[in-house]
C-alpha atoms as a PDB file:
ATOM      1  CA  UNK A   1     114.501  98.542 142.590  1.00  0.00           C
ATOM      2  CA  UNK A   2     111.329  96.886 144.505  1.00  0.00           C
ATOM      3  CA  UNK A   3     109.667  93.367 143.303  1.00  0.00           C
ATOM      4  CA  UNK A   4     106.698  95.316 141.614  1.00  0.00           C
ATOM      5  CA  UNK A   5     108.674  97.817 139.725  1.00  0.00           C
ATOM      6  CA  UNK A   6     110.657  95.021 137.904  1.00  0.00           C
ATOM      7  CA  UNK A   7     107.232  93.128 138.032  1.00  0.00           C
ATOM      8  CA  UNK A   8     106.283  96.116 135.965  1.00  0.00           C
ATOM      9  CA  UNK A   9     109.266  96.222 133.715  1.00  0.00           C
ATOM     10  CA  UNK A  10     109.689  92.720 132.328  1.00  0.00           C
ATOM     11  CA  UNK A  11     105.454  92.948 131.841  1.00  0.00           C
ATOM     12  CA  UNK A  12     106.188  95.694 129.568  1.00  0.00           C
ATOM     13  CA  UNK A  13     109.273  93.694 127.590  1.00  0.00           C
ATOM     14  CA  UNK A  14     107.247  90.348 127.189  1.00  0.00           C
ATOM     15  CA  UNK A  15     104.009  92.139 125.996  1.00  0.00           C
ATOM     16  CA  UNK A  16     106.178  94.380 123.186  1.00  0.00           C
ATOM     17  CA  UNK A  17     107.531  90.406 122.463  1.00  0.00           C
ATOM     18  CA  UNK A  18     104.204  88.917 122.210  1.00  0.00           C
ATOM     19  CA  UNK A  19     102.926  92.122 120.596  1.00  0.00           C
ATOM     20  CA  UNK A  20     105.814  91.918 117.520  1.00  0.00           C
ATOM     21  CA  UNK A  21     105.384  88.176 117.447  1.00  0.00           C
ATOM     22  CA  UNK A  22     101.221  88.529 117.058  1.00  0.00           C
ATOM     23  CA  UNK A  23     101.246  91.739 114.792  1.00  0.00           C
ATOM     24  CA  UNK A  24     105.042  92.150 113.450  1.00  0.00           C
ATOM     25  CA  UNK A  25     106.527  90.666 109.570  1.00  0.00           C
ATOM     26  CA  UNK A  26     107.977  87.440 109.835  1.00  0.00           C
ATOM     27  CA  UNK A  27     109.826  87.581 106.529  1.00  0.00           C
ATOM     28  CA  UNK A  28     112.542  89.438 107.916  1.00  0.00           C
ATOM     29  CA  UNK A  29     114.754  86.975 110.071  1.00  0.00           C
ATOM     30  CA  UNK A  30     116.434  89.625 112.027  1.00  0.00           C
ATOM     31  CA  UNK A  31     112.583  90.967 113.171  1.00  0.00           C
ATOM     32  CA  UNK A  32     111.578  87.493 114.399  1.00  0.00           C
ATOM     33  CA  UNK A  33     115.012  87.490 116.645  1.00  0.00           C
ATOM     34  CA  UNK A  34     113.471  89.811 118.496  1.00  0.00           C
ATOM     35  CA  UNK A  35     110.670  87.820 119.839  1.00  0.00           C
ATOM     36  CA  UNK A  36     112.710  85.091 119.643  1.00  0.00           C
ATOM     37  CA  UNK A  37     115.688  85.347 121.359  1.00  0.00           C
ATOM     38  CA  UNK A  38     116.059  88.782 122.385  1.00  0.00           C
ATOM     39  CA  UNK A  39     113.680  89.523 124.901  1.00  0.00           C
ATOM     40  CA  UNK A  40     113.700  86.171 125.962  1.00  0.00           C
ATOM     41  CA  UNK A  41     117.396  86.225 126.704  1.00  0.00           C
ATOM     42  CA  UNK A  42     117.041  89.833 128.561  1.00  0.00           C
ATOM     43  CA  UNK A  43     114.094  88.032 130.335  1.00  0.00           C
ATOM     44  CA  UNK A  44     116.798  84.888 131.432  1.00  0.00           C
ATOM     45  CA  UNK A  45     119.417  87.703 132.751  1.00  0.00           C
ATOM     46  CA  UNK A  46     117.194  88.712 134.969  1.00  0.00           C
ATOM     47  CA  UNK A  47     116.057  85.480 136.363  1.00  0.00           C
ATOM     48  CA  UNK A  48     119.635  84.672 136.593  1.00  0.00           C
ATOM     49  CA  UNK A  49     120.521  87.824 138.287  1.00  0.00           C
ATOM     50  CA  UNK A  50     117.415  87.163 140.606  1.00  0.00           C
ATOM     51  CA  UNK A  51     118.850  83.567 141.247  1.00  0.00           C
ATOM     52  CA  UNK A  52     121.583  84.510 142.021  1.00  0.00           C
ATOM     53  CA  UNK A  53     121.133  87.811 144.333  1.00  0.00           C
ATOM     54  CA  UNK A  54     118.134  86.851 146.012  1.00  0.00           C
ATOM     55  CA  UNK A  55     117.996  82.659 146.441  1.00  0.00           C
ATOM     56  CA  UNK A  56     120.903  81.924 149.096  1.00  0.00           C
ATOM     57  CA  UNK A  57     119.347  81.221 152.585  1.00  0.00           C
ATOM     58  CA  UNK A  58     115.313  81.380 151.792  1.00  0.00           C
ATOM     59  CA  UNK A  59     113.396  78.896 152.909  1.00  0.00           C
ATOM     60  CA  UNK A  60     111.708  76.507 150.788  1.00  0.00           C
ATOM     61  CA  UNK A  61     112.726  74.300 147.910  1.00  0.00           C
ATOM     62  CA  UNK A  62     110.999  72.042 144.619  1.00  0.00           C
ATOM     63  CA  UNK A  63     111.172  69.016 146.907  1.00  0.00           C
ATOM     64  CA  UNK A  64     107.722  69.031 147.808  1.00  0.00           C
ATOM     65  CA  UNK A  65     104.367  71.046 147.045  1.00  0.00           C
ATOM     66  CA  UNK A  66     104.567  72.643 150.504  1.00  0.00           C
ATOM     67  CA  UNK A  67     108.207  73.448 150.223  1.00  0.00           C
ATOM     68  CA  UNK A  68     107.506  75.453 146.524  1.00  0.00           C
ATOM     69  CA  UNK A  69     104.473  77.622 148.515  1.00  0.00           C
ATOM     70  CA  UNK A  70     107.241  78.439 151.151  1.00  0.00           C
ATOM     71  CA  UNK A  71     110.359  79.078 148.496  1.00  0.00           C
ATOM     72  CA  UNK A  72     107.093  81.244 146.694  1.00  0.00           C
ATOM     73  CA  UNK A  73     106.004  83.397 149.255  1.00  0.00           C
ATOM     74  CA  UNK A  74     109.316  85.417 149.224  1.00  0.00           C
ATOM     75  CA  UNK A  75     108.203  87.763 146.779  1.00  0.00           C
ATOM     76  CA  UNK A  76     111.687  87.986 144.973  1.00  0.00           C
ATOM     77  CA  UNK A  77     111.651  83.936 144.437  1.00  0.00           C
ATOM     78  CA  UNK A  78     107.774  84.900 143.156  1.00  0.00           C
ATOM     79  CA  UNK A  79     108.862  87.651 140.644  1.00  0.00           C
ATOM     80  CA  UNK A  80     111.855  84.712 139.410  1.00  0.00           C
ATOM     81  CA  UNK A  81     109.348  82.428 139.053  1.00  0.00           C
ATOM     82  CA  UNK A  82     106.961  84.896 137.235  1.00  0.00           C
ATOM     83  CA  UNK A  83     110.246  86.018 134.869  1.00  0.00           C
ATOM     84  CA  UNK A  84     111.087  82.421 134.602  1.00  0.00           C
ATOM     85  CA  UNK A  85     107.289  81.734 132.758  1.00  0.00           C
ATOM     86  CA  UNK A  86     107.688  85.270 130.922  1.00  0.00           C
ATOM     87  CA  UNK A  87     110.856  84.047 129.112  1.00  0.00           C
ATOM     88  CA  UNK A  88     109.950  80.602 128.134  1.00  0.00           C
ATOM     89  CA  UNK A  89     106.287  81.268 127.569  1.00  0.00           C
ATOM     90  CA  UNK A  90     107.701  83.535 124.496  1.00  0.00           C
ATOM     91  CA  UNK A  91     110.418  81.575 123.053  1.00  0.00           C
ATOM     92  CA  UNK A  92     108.080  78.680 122.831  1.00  0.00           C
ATOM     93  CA  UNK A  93     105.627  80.964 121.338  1.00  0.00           C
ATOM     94  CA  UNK A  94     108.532  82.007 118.698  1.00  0.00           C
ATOM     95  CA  UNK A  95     109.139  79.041 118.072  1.00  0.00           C
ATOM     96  CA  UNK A  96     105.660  77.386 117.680  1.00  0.00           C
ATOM     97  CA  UNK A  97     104.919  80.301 115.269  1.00  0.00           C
ATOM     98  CA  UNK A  98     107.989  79.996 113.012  1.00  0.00           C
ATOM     99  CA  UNK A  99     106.648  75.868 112.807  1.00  0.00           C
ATOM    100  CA  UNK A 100     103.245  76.976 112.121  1.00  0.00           C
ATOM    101  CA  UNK A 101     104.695  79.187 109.362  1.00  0.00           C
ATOM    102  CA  UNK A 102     106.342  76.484 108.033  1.00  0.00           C
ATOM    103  CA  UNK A 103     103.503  73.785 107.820  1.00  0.00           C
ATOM    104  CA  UNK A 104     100.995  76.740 106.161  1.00  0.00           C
ATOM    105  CA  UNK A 105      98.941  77.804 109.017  1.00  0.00           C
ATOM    106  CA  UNK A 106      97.383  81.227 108.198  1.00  0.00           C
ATOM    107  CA  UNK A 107      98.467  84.277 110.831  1.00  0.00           C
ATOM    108  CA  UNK A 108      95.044  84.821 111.734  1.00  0.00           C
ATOM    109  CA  UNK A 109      94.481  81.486 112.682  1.00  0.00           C
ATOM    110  CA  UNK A 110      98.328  81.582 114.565  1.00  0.00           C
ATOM    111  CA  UNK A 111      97.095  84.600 116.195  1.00  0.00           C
ATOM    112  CA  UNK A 112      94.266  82.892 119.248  1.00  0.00           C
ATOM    113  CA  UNK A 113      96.630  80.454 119.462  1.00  0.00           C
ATOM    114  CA  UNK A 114      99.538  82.443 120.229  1.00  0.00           C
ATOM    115  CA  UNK A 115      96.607  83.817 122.724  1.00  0.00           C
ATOM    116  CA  UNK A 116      96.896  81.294 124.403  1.00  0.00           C
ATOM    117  CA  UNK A 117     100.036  80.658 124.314  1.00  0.00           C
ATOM    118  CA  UNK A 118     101.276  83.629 126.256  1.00  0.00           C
ATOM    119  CA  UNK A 119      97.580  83.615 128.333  1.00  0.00           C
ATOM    120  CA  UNK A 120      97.968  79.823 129.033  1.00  0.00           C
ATOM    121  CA  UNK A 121     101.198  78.636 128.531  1.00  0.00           C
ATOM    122  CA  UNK A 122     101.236  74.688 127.890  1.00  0.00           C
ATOM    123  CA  UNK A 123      97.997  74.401 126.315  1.00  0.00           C
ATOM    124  CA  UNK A 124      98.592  77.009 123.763  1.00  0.00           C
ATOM    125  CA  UNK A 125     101.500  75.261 122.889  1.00  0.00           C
ATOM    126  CA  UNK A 126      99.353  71.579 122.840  1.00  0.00           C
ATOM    127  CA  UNK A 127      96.568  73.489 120.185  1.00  0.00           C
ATOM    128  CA  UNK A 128      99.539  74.758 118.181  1.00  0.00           C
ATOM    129  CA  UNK A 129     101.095  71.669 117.935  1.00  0.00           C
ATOM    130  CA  UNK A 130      97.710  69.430 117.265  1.00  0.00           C
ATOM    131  CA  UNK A 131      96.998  72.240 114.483  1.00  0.00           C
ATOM    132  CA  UNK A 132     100.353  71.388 112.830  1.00  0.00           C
ATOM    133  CA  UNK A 133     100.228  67.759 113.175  1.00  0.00           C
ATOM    134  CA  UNK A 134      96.992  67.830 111.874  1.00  0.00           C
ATOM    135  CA  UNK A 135      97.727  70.088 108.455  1.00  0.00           C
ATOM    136  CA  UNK A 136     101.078  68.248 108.019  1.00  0.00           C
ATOM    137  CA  UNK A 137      98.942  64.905 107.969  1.00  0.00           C
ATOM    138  CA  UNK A 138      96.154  66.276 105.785  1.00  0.00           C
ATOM    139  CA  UNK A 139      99.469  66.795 103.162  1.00  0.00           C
ATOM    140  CA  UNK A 140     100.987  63.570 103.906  1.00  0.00           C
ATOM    141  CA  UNK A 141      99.008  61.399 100.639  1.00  0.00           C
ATOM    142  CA  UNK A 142      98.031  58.103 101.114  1.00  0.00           C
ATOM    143  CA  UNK A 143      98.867  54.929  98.694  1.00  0.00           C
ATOM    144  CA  UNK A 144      96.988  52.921  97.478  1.00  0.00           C
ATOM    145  CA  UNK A 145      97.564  50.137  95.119  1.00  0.00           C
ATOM    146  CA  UNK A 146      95.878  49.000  91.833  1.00  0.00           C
ATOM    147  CA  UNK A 147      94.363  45.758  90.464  1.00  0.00           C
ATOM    148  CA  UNK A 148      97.389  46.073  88.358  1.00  0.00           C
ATOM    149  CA  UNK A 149     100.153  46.748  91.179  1.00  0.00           C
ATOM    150  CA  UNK A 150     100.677  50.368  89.992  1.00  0.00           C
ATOM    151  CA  UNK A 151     100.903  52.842  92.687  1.00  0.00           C
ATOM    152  CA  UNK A 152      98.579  55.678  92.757  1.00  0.00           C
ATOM    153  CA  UNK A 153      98.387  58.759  95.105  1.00  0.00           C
ATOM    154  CA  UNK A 154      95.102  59.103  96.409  1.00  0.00           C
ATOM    155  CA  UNK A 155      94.270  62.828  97.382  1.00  0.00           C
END
């Protein structure tokens, strides 16, 4: 199999993730696997099978910027490193979205974020997780105290 037909078939895999993630029913907890840890675990077996196959004796390393651009320009360490993003780019999507769920964010609101989540990758994550902190502080009430000492909840 060449670089750019894999290239081609994990594409497909983490769109149809990102697709059931965006569109699908969360209510059923076997559905949200899917997204979830499915395709991101298929996703991981191929990095790991690209690891391990294709990484002994290239050139390169994570030592220094120039030493990534020279580990990168073998296109087999570039389609690891483009699985690599593909498989945690999703699971932190899944994840995000099952936390947004929780704290009462509305799917259509979820759904630029996730956006940018898969388009983006760390800063859809940081606007997911400011738009949770920020609804699960608007619900946290304050207290305030009375002339009299009683405690009221102020809304």
């Amino acid at each position: 199999m060449t670089p750019e037909l894999l290239f081609s078939h994990v594409g497909i895999a983490a769109m149809a993730g990102w697709a059931l993630l965006i569109l699908g029913p969360r209510r059923f907890a076997w559905f949200n696997a899917i997204p979830l840890w499915v395709i991101p675990a298929g996703l991981s077996a191929v990095y790991a099978a690209l690891i391990f196959s294709r990484f002994s004796g290239m050139g390169g390393g994570f030592d220094s910027l120039d030493n990534v651009a020279i580990l990168m320009s073998d296109r087999w360490a570039l389609l690891a490193g483009w699985v690599h993003y593909l498989a945690f780019d999703l699971f932190v999507g899944a994840v995000m979205a099952a936390r947004m769920d929780r704290a009462g964010v509305g799917r259509l609101v979820q759904a630029p974020i996730l956006l940018s989540t898969f388009m983006l990758g760390p800063l859809g994550f940081l606007i997911a997780a400011l738009v949770e902190l920020g609804l699960r502080a608007a619900m946290i009430p304050t207290q305030t105290r009375s002339l009299k000492g009683q405690a009221h909840v102020a809304a």
